[in-house]
Protein backbone atom coordinates (compact mmCIF):
# COMPACT_ATOMS: atom_id res chain seq x y z
CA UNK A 1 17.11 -22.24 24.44
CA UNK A 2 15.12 -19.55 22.35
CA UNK A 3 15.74 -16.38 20.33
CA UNK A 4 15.17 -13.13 22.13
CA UNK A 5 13.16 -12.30 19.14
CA UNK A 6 9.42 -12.20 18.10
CA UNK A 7 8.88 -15.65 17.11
CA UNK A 8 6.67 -17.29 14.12
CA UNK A 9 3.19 -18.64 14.13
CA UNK A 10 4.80 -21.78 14.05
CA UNK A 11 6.06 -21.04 17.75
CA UNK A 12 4.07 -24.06 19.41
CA UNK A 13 6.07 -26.06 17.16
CA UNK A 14 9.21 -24.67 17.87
CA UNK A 15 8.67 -25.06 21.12
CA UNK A 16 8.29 -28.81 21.10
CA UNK A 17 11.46 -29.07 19.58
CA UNK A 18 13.12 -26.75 22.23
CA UNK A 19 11.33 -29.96 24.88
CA UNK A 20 12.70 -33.10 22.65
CA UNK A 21 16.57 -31.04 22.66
CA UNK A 22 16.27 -30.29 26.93
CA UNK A 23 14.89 -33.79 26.99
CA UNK A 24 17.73 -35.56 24.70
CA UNK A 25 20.80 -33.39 26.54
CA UNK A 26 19.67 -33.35 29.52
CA UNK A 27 23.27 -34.79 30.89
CA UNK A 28 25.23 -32.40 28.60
CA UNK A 29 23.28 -29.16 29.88
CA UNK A 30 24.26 -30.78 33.46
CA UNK A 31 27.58 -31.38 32.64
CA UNK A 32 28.41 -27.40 31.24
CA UNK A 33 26.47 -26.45 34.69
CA UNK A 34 28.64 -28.32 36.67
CA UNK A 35 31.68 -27.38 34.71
CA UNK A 36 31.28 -23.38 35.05
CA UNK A 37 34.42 -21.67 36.91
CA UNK A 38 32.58 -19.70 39.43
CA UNK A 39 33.76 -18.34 42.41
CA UNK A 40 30.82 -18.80 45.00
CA UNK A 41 27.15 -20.46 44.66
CA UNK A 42 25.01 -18.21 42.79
CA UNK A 43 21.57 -16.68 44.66
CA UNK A 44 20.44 -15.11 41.48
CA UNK A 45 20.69 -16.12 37.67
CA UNK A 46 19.27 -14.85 34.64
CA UNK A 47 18.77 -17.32 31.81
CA UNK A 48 18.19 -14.89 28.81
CA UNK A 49 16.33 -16.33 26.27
CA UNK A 50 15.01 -18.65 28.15
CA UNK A 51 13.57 -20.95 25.63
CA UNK A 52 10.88 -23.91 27.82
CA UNK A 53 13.05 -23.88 30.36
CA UNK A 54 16.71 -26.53 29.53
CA UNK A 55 18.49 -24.12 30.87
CA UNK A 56 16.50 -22.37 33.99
CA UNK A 57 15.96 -26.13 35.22
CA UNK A 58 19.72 -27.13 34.90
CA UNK A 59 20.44 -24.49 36.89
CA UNK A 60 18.06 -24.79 39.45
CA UNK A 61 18.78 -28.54 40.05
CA UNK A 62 22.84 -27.74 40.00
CA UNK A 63 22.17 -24.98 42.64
CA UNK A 64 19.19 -25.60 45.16
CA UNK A 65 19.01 -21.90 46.66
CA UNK A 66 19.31 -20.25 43.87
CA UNK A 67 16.31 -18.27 41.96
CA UNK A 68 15.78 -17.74 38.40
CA UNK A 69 14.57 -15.41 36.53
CA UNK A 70 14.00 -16.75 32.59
CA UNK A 71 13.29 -14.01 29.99
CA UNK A 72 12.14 -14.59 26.69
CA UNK A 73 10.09 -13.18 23.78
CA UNK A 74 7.77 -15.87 23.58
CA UNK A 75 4.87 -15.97 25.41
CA UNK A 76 4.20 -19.73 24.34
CA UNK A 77 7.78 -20.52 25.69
CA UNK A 78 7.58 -19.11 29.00
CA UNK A 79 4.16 -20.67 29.47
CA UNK A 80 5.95 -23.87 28.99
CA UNK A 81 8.82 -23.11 31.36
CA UNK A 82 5.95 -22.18 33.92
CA UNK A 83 4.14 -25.05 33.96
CA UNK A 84 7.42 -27.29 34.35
CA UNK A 85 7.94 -25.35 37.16
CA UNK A 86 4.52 -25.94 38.69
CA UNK A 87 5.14 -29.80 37.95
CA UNK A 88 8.34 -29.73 39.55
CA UNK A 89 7.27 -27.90 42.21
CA UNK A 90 9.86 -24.93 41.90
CA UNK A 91 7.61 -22.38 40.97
CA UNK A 92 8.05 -20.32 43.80
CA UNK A 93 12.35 -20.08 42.71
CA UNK A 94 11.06 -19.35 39.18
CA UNK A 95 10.52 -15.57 37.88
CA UNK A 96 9.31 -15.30 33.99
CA UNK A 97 9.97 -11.90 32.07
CA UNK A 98 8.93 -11.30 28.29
CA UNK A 99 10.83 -9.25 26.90
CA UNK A 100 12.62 -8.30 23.29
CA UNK A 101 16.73 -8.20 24.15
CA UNK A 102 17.03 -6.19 21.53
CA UNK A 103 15.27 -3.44 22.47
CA UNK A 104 16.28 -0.10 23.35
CA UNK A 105 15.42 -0.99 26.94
CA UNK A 106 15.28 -3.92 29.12
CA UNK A 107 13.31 -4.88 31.76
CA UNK A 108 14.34 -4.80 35.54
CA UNK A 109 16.69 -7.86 35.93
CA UNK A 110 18.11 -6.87 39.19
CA UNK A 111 21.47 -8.15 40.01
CA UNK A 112 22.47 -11.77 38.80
CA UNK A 113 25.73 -13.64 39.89
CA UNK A 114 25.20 -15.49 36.86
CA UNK A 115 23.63 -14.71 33.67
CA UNK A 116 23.39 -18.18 31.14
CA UNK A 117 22.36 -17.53 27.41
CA UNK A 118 22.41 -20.71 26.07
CA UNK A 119 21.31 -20.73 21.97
CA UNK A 120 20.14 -17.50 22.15
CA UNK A 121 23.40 -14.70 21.75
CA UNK A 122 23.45 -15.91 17.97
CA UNK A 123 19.92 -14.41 17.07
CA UNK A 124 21.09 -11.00 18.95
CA UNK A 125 20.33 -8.35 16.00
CA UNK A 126 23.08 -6.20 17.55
CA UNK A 127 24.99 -9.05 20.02
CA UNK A 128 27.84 -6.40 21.14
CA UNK A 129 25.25 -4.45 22.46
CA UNK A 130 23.35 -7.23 24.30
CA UNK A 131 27.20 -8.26 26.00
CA UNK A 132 27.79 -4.47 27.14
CA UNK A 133 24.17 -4.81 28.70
CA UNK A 134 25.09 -8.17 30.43
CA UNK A 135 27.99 -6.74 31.72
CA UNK A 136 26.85 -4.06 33.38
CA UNK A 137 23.84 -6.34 34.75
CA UNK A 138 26.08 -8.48 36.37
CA UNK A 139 26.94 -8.42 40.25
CA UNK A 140 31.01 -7.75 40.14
CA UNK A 141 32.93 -10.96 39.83
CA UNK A 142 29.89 -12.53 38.23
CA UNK A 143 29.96 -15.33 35.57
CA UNK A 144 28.00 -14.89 32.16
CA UNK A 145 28.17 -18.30 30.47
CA UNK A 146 27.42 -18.23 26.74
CA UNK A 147 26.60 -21.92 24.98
CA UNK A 148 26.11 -21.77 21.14
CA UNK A 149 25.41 -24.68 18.78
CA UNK A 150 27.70 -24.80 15.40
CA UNK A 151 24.28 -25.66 13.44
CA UNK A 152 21.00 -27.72 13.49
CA UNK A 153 21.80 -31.27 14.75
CA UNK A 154 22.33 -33.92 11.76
CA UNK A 155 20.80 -37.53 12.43
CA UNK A 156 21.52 -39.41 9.13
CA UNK A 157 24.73 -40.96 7.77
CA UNK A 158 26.97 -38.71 5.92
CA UNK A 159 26.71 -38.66 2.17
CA UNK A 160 29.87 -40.72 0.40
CA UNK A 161 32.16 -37.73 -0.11
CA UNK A 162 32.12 -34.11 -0.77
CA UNK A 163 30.91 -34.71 -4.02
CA UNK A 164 28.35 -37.17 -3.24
CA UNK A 165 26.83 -35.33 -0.05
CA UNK A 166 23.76 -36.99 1.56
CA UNK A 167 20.08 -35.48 1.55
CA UNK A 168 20.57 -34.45 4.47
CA UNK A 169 23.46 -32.49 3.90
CA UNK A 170 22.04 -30.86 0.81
CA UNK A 171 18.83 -29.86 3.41
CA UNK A 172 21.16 -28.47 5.97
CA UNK A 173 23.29 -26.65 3.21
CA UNK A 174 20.44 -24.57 1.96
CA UNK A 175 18.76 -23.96 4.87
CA UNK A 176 21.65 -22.07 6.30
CA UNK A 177 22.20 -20.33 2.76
CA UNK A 178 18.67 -18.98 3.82
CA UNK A 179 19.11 -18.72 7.30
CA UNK A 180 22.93 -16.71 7.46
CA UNK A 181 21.36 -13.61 6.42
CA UNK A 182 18.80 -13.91 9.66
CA UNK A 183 21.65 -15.14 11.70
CA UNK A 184 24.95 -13.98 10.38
CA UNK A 185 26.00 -14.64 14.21
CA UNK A 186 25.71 -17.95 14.44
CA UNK A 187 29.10 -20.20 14.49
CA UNK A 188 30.67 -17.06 15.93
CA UNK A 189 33.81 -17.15 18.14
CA UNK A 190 32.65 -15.51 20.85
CA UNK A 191 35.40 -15.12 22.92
CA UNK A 192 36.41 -12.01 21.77
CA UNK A 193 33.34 -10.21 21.83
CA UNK A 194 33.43 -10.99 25.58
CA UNK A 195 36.92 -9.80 25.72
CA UNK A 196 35.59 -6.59 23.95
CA UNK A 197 32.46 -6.23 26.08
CA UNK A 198 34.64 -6.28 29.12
CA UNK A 199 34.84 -9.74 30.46
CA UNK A 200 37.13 -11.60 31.56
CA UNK A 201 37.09 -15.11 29.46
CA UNK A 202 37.76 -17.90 31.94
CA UNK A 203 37.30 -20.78 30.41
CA UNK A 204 35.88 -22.34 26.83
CA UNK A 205 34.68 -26.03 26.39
CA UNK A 206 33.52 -28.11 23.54
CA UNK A 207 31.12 -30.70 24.13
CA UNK A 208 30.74 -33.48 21.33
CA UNK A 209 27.60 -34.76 21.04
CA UNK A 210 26.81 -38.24 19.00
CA UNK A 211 23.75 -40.19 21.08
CA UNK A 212 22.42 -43.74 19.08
CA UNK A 213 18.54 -43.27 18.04
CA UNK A 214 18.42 -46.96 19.53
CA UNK A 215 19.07 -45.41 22.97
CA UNK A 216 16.62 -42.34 22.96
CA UNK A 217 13.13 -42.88 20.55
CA UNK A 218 12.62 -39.08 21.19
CA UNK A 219 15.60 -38.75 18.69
CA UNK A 220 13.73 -39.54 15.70
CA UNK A 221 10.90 -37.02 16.52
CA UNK A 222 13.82 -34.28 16.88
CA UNK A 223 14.84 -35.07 13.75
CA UNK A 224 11.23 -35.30 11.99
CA UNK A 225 10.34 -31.98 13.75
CA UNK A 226 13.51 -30.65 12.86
CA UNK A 227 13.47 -31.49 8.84
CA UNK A 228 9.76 -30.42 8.61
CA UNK A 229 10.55 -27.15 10.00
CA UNK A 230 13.09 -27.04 7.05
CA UNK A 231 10.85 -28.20 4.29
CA UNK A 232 8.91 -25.12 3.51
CA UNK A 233 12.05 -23.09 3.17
CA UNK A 234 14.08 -25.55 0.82
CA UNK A 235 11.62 -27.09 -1.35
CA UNK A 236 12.31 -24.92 -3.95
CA UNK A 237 15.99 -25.13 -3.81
CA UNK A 238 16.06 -29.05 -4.49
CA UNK A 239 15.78 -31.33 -7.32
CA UNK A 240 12.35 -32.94 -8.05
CA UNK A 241 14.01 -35.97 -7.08
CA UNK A 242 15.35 -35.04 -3.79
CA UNK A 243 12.14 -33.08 -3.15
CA UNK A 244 10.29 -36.89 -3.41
CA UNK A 245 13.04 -38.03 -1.01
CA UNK A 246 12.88 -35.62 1.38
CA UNK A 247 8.47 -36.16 1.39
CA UNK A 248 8.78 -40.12 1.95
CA UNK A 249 11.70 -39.35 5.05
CA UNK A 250 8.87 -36.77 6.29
CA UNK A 251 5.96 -39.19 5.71
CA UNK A 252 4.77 -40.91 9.10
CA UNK A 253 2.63 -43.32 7.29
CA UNK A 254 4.94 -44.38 4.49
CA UNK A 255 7.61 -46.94 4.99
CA UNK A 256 10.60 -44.68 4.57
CA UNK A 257 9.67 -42.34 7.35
CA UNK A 258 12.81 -41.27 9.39
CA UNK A 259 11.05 -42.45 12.16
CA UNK A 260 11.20 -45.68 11.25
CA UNK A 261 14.69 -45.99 10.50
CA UNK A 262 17.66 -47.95 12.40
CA UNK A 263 20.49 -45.11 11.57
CA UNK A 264 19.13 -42.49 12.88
CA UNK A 265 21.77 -40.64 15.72
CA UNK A 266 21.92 -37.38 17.05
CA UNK A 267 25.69 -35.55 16.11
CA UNK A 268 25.74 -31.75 16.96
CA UNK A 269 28.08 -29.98 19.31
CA UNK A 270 27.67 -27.76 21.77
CA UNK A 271 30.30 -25.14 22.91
CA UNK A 272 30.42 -22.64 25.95
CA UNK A 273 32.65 -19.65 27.02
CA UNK A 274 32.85 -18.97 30.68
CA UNK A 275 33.48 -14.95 31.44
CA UNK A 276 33.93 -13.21 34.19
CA UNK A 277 33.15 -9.23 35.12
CA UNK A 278 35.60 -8.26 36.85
């Protein structure tokens, strides 16, 4: 999962966390390939904005012929998603592209019978356009499955009540003050811009997501990763006392270091729209 966009210096880190979330869900991204409606195996798939690979290895493990190509903007990500390959030893049904999806033109994709964008339709600058693309991309009949994430994951206990919201909450709250002008996409319903792109929506699911820290230690370094990627943006938008809260969660050394907590759980949700060109 990865925006089609340039990325950040911070792109090696972002990248790690794009690892921990294929490593954590690695039975949910199973379970949406397993649940698409299509209407014979795909040979070829495109996973557009590839991320380090959650997707492009789903796939490949849920259909054994089939080929992928992964495009991304990252050159850091698709190294990644390379080098899994080579592990795995599926490099030869593995095709990396680099590429900006919102540019005026795209590369050579040649003709998928499925196209996955998992996490990645939300940072589309102009997303209508990137649909009318993937329709005409597509082999007719072929399935474009879009999965989008409501937010960040949250990993703490909610606060007491509205009034009383947790840290956390307060973290997650101004980060997507910041980040809704960036993204004003994301939380979309994207059915109808499928409809209006010219698919054919065949099916929507909601996945629930709520895995105990306790069975998973990788879901404490999520959610360390996750909150320092956060801190630089919000410090200035939270108390001084918060601000000390927030730096003893985020402090590996110190006892109150979120990684050393019992509570810790990972609670997102994950939803996908299934459409068809027809």
């Amino acid at each position: 999962m990865s925006p089609a966009h340039d990325h950040s210096p911070a792109d090696g880190h972002h990248a790690d966390i794009l690892d921990l979330d294929a490593e954590i869900l690695t039975e949910h991204t199973a379970s949406i390939a397993e649940w698409l409606p299509l209407s014979a195996v795909p040979g070829q798939i495109v996973d557009l904005g590839s991320g380090t690979g959650a997707g492009t290895f789903a796939l490949l493990d849920r259909f054994p012929d089939a080929h992928v190509t992964a495009v991304d903007a990252s050159v850091e990500h698709l190294q990644r998603l390379r080098s899994k390959a080579c592990d795995r030893g599926v490099d030869d049904r593995v095709h990396t592209v680099q590429a900006d999806l919102d540019g005026a033109a795209w590369p050579d994709l040649g003709t998928p019978d499925l196209v996955w964008a998992s996490a990645s339709m939300h940072h589309m600058a102009n997303p209508d356009q990137v649909l009318r693309a993937v329709h005409d991309l597509l082999a007719p009949g072929g399935l474009f499955a879009v999965v989008e994430l409501a937010g960040f994951p949250r990993f703490l206990p909610d606060g007491v009540s509205s009034d009383q919201p947790s840290l956390e909450e307060r973290v997650h709250a101004e980060a997507n003050r910041l980040q809704a002008e960036h993204m004003p996409h994301r939380g979309a319903d994207w059915g109808p811009k499928l409809t209006a792109a010219g698919f054919t929506v065949e099916g929507k699911r909601t996945l629930t997501v709520n895995i105990d820290g306790s069975r998973n230690e990788a879901i404490a370094r999520y959610a360390l990763s996750g909150l320092q990627r956060f801190r630089k943006g919000v410090a200035d938008r939270l108390s001084p006392a918060e601000l000390a809260e927030f730096d003893q969660l985020l402090d590996t050394d110190g006892p109150h270091s979120i990684l050393l907590r019992n509570d810790v759980a990972m609670r997102t949700e994950r939803t996908v729209w299934a459409a068809r060109r027809t």
